[in-house]
PDB file of N, CA and C in Angstrom:
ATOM      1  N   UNK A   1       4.326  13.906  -5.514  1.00  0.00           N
ATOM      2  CA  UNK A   1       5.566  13.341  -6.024  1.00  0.00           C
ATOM      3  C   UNK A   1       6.165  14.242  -7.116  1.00  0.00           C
ATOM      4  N   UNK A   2       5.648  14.715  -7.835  1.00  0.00           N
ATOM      5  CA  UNK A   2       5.842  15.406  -8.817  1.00  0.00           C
ATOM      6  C   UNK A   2       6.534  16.976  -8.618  1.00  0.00           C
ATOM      7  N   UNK A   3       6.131  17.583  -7.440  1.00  0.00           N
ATOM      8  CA  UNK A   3       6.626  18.780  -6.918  1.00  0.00           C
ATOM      9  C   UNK A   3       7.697  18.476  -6.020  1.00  0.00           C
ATOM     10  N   UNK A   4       8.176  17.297  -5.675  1.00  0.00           N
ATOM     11  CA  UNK A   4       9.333  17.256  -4.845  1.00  0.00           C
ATOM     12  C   UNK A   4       9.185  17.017  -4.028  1.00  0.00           C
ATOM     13  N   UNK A   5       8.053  17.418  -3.513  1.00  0.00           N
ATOM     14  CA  UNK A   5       7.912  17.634  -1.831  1.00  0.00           C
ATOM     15  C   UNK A   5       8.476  16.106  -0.982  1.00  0.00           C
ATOM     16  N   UNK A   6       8.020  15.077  -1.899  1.00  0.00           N
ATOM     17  CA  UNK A   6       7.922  13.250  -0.956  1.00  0.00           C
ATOM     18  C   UNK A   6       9.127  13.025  -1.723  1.00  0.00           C
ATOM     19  N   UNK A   7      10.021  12.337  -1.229  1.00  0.00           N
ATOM     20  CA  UNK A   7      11.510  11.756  -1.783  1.00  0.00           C
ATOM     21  C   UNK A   7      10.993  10.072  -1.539  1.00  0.00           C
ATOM     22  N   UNK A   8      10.453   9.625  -1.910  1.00  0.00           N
ATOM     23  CA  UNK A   8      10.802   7.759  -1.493  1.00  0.00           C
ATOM     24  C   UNK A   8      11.798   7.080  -1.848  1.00  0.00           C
ATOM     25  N   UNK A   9      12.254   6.893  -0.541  1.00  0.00           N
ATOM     26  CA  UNK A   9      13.198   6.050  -0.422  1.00  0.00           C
ATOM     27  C   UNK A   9      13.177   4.319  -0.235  1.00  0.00           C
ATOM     28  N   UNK A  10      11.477   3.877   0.513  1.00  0.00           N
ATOM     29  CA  UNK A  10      11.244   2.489   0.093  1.00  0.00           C
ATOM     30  C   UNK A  10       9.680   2.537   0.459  1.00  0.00           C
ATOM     31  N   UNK A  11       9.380   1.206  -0.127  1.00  0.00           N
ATOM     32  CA  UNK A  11       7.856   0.721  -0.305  1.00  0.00           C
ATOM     33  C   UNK A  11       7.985  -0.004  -0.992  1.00  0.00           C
ATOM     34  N   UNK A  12       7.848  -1.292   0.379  1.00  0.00           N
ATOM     35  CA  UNK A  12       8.081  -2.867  -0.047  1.00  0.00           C
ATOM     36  C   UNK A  12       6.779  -3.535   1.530  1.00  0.00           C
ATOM     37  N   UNK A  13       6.300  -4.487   0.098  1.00  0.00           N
ATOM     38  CA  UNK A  13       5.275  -5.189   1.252  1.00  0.00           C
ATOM     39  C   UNK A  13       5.528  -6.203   2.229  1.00  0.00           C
ATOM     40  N   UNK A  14       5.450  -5.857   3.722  1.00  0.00           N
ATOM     41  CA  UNK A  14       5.925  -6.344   4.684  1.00  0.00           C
ATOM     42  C   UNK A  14       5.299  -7.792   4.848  1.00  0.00           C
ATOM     43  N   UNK A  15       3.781  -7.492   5.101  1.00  0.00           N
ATOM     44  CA  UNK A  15       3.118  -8.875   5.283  1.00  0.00           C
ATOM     45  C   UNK A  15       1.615  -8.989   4.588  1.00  0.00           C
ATOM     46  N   UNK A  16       1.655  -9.630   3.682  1.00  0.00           N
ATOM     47  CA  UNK A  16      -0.220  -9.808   3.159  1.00  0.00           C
ATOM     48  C   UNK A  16      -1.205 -10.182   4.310  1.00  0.00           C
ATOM     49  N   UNK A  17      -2.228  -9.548   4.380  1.00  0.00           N
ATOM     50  CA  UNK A  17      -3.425 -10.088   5.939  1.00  0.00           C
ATOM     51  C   UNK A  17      -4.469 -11.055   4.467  1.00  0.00           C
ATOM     52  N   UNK A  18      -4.670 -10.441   3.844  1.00  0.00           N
ATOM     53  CA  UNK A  18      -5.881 -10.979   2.683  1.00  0.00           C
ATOM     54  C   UNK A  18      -5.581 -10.253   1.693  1.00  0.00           C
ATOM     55  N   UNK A  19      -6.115 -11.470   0.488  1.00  0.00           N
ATOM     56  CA  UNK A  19      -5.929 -11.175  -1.068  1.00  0.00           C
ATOM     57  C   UNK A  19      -7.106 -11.974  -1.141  1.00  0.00           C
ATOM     58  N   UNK A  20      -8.360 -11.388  -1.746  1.00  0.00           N
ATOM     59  CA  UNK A  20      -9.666 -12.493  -1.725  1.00  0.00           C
ATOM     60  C   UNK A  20      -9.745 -12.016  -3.509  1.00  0.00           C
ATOM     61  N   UNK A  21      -9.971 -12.818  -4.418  1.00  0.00           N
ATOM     62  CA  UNK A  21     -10.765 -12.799  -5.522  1.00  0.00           C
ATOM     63  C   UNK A  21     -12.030 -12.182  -5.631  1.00  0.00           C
ATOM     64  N   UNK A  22     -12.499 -10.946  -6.159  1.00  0.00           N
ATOM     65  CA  UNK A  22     -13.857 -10.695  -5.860  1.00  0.00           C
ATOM     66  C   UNK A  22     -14.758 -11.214  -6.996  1.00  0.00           C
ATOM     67  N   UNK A  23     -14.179 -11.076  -8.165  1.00  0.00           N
ATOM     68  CA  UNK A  23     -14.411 -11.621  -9.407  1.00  0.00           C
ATOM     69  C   UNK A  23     -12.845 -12.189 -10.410  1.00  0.00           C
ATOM     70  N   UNK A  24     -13.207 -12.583 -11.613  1.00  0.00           N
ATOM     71  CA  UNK A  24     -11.962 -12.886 -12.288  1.00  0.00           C
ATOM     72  C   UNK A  24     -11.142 -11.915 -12.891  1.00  0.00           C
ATOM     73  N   UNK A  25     -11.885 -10.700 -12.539  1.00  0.00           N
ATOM     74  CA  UNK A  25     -11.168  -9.077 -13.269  1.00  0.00           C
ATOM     75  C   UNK A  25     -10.817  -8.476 -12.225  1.00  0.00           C
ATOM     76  N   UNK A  26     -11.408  -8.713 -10.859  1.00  0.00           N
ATOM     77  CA  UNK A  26     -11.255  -7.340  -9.605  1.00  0.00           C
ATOM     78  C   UNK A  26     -10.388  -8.426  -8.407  1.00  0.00           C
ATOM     79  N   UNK A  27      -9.433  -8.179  -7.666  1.00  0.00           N
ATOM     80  CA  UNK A  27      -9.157  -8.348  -6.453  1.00  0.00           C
ATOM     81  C   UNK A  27      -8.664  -7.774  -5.546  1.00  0.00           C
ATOM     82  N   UNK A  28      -9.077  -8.238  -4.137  1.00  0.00           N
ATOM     83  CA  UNK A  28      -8.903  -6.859  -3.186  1.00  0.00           C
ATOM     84  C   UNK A  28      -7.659  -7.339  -2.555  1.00  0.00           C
ATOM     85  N   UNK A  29      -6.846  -6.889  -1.957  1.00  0.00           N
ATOM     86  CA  UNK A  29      -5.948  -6.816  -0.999  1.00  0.00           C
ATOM     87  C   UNK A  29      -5.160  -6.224   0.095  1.00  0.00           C
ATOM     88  N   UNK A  30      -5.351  -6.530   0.988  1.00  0.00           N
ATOM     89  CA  UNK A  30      -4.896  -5.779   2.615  1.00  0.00           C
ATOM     90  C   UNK A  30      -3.430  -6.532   2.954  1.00  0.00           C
ATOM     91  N   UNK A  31      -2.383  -5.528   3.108  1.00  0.00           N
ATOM     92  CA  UNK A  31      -1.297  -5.477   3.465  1.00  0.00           C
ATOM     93  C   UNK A  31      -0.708  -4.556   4.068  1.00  0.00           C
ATOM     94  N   UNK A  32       0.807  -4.776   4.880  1.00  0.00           N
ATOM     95  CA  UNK A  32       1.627  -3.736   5.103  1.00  0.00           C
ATOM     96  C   UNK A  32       2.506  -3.390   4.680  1.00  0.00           C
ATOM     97  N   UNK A  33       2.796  -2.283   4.411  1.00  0.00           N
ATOM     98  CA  UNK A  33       4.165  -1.473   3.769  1.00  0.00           C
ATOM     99  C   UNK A  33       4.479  -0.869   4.676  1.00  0.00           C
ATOM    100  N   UNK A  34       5.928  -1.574   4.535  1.00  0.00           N
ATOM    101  CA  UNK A  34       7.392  -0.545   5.267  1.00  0.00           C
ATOM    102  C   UNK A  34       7.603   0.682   4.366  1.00  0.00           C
ATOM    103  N   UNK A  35       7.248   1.792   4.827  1.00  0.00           N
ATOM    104  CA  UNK A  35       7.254   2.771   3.438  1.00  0.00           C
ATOM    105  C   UNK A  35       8.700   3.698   4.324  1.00  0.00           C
ATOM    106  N   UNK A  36       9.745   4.241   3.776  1.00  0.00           N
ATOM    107  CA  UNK A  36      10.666   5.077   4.403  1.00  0.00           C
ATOM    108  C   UNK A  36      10.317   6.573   3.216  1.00  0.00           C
ATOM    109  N   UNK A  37      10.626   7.448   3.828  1.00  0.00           N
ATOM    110  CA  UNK A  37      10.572   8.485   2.420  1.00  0.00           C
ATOM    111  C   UNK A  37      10.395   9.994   3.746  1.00  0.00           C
ATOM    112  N   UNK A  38      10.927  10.674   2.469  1.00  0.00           N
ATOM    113  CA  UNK A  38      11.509  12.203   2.965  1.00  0.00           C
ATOM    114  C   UNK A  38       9.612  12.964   2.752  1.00  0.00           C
ATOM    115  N   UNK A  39       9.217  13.569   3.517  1.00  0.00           N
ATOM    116  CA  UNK A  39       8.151  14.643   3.439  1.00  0.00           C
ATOM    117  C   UNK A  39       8.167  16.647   3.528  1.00  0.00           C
ATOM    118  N   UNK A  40       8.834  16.943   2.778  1.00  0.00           N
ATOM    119  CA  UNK A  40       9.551  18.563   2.795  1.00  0.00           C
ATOM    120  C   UNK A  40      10.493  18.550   3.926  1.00  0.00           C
ATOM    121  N   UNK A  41      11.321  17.330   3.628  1.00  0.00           N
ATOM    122  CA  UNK A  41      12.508  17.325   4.701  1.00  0.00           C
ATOM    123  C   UNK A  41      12.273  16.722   5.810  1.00  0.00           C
ATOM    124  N   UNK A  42      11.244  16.233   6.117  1.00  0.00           N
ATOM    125  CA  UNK A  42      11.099  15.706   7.208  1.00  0.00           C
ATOM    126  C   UNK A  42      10.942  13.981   7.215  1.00  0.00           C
ATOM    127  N   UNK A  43      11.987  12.919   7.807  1.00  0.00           N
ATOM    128  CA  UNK A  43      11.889  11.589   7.361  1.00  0.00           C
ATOM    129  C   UNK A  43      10.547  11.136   8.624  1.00  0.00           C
ATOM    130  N   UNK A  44       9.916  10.046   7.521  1.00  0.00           N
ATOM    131  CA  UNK A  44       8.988   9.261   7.982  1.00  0.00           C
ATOM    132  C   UNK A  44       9.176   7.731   7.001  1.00  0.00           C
ATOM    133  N   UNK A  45       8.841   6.951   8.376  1.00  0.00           N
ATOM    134  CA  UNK A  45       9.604   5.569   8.605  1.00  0.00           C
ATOM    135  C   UNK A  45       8.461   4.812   8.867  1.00  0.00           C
ATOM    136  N   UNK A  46       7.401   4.380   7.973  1.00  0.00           N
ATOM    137  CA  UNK A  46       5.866   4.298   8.485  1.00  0.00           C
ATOM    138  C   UNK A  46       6.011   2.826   8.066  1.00  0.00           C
ATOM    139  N   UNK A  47       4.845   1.983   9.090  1.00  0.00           N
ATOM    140  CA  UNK A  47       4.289   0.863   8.611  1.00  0.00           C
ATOM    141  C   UNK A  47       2.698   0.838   8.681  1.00  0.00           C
ATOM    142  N   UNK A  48       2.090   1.409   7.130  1.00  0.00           N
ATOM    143  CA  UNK A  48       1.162   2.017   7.067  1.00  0.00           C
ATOM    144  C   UNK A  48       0.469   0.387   7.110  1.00  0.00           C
ATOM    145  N   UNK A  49      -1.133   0.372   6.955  1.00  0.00           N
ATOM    146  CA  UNK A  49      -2.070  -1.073   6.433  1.00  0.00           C
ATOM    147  C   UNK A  49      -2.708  -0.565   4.937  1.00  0.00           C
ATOM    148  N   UNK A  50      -2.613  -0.854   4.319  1.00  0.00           N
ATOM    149  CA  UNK A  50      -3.001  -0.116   2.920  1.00  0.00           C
ATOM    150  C   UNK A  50      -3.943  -1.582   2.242  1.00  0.00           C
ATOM    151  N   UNK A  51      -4.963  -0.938   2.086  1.00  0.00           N
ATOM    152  CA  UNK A  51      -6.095  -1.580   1.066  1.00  0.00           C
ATOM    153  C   UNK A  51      -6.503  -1.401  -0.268  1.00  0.00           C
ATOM    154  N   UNK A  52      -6.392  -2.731  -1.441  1.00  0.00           N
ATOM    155  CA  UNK A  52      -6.126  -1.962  -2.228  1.00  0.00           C
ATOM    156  C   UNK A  52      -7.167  -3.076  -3.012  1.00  0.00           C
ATOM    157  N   UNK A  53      -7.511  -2.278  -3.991  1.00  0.00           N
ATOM    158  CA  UNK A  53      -8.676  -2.486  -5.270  1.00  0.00           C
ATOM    159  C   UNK A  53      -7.518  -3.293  -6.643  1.00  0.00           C
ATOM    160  N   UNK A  54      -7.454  -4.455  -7.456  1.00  0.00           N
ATOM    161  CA  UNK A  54      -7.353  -4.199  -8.642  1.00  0.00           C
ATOM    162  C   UNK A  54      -7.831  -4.678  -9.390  1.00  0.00           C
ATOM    163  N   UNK A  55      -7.818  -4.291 -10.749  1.00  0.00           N
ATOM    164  CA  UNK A  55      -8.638  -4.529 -11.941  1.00  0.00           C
ATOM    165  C   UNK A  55      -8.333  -4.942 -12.984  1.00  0.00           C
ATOM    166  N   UNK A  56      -8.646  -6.094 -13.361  1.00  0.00           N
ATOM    167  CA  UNK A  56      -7.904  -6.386 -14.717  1.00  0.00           C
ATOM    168  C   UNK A  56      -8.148  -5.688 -16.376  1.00  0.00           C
ATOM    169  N   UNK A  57      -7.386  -4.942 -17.063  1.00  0.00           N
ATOM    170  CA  UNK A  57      -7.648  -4.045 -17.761  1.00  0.00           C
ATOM    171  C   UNK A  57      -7.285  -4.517 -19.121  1.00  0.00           C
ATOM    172  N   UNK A  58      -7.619  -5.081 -20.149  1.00  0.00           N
ATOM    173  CA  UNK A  58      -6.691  -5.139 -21.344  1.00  0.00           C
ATOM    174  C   UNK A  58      -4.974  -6.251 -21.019  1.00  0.00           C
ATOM    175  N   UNK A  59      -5.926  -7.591 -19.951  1.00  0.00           N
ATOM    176  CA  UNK A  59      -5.303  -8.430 -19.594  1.00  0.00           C
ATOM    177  C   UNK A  59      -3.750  -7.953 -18.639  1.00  0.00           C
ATOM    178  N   UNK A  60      -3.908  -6.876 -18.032  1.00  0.00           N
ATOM    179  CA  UNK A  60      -2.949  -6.174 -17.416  1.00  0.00           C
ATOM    180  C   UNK A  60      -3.743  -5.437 -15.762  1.00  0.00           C
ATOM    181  N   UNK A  61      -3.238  -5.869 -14.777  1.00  0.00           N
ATOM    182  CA  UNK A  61      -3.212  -5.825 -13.303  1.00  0.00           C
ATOM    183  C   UNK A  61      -3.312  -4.237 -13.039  1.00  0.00           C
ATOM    184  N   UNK A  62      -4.298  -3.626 -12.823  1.00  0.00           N
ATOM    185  CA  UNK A  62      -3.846  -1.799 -12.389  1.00  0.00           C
ATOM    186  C   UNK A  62      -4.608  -1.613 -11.302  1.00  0.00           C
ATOM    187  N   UNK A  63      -3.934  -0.630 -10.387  1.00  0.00           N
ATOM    188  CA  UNK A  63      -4.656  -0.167  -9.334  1.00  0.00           C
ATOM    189  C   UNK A  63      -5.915   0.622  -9.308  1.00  0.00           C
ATOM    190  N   UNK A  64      -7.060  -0.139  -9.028  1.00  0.00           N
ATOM    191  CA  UNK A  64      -8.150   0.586  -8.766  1.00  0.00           C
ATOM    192  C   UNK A  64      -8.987   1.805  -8.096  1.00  0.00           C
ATOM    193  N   UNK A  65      -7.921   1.197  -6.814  1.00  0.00           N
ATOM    194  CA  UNK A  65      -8.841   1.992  -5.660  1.00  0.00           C
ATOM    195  C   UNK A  65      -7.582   1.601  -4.657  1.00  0.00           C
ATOM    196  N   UNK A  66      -6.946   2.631  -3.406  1.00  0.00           N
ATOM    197  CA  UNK A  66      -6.387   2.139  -2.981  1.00  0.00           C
ATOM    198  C   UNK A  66      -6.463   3.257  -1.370  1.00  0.00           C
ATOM    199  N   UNK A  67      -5.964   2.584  -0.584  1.00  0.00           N
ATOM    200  CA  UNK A  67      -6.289   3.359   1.092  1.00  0.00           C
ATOM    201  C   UNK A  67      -5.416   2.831   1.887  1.00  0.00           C
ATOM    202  N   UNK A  68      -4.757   3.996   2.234  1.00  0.00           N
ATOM    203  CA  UNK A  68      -3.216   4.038   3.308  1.00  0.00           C
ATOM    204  C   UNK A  68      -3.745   4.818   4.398  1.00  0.00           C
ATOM    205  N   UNK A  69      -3.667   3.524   5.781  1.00  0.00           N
ATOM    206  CA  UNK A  69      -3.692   4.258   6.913  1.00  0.00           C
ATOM    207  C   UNK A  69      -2.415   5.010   6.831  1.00  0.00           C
ATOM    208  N   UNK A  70      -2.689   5.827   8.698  1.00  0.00           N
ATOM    209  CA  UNK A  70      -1.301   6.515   9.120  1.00  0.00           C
ATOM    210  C   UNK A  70      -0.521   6.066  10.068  1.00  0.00           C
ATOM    211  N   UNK A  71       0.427   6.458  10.108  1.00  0.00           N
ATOM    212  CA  UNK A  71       1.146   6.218  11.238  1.00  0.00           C
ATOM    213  C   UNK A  71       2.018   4.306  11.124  1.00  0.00           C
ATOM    214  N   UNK A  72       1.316   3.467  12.390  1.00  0.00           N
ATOM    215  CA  UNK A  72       2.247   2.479  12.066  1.00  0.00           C
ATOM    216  C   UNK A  72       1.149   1.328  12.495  1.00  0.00           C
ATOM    217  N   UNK A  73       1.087   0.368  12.215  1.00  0.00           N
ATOM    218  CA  UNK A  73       0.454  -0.652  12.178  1.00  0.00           C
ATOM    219  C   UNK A  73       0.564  -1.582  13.007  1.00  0.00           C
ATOM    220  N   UNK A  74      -0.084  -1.681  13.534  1.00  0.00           N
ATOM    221  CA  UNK A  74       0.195  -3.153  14.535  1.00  0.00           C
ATOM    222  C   UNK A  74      -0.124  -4.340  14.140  1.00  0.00           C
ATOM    223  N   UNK A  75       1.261  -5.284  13.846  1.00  0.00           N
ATOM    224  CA  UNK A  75       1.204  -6.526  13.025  1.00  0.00           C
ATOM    225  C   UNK A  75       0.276  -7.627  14.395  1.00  0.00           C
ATOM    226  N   UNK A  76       0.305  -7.083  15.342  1.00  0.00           N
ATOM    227  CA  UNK A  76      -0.148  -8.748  16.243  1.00  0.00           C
ATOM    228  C   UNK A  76      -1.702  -8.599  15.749  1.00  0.00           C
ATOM    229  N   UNK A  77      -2.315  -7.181  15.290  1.00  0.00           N
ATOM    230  CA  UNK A  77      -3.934  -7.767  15.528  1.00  0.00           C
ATOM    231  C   UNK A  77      -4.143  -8.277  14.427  1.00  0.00           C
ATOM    232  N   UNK A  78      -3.298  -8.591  13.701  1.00  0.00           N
ATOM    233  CA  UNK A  78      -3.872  -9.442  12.035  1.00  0.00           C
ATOM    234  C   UNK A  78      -2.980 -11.080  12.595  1.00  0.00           C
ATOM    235  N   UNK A  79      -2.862 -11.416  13.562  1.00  0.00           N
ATOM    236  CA  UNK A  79      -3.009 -12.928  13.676  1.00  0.00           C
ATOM    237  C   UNK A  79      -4.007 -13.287  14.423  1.00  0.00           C
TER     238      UNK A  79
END
């Protein structure tokens, strides 16, 4: 992001599959993002499944740990 190369243009969460509590500081969550964004000029229009870690820090929500498939997601196998 910082060198230019990725332009984002969006990344907004499409649909939550699970948000489980792991403790009262950590929770995990699996969702999809409609992500749109430029890659050294080249547009990609992805609906990645991204898994994500967070942690409660000094009573404030931050990302822990986090994992973006590729490509596009298929919403039917999460019903």
């Amino acid at each position: 992001m910082i060198t230019g190369d990725i332009v984002q243009e969006k990344a907004e969460i499409t649909k939550i599959h699970r948000l489980e509590f792991l403790s009262e500081n950590i929770v995990m969550c699996v969702f999809t993002l409609g992500s749109k964004f430029t890659y050294k000029g080249v547009l990609n229009d992805d609906l990645p499944t991204v898994t994500s870690i967070f942690k409660k820090v000094n009573n404030f929500w931050k990302i822990y740990w986090m994992q973006r498939s590729s490509g596009n997601s298929d919403l039917s196998l999460w019903d």
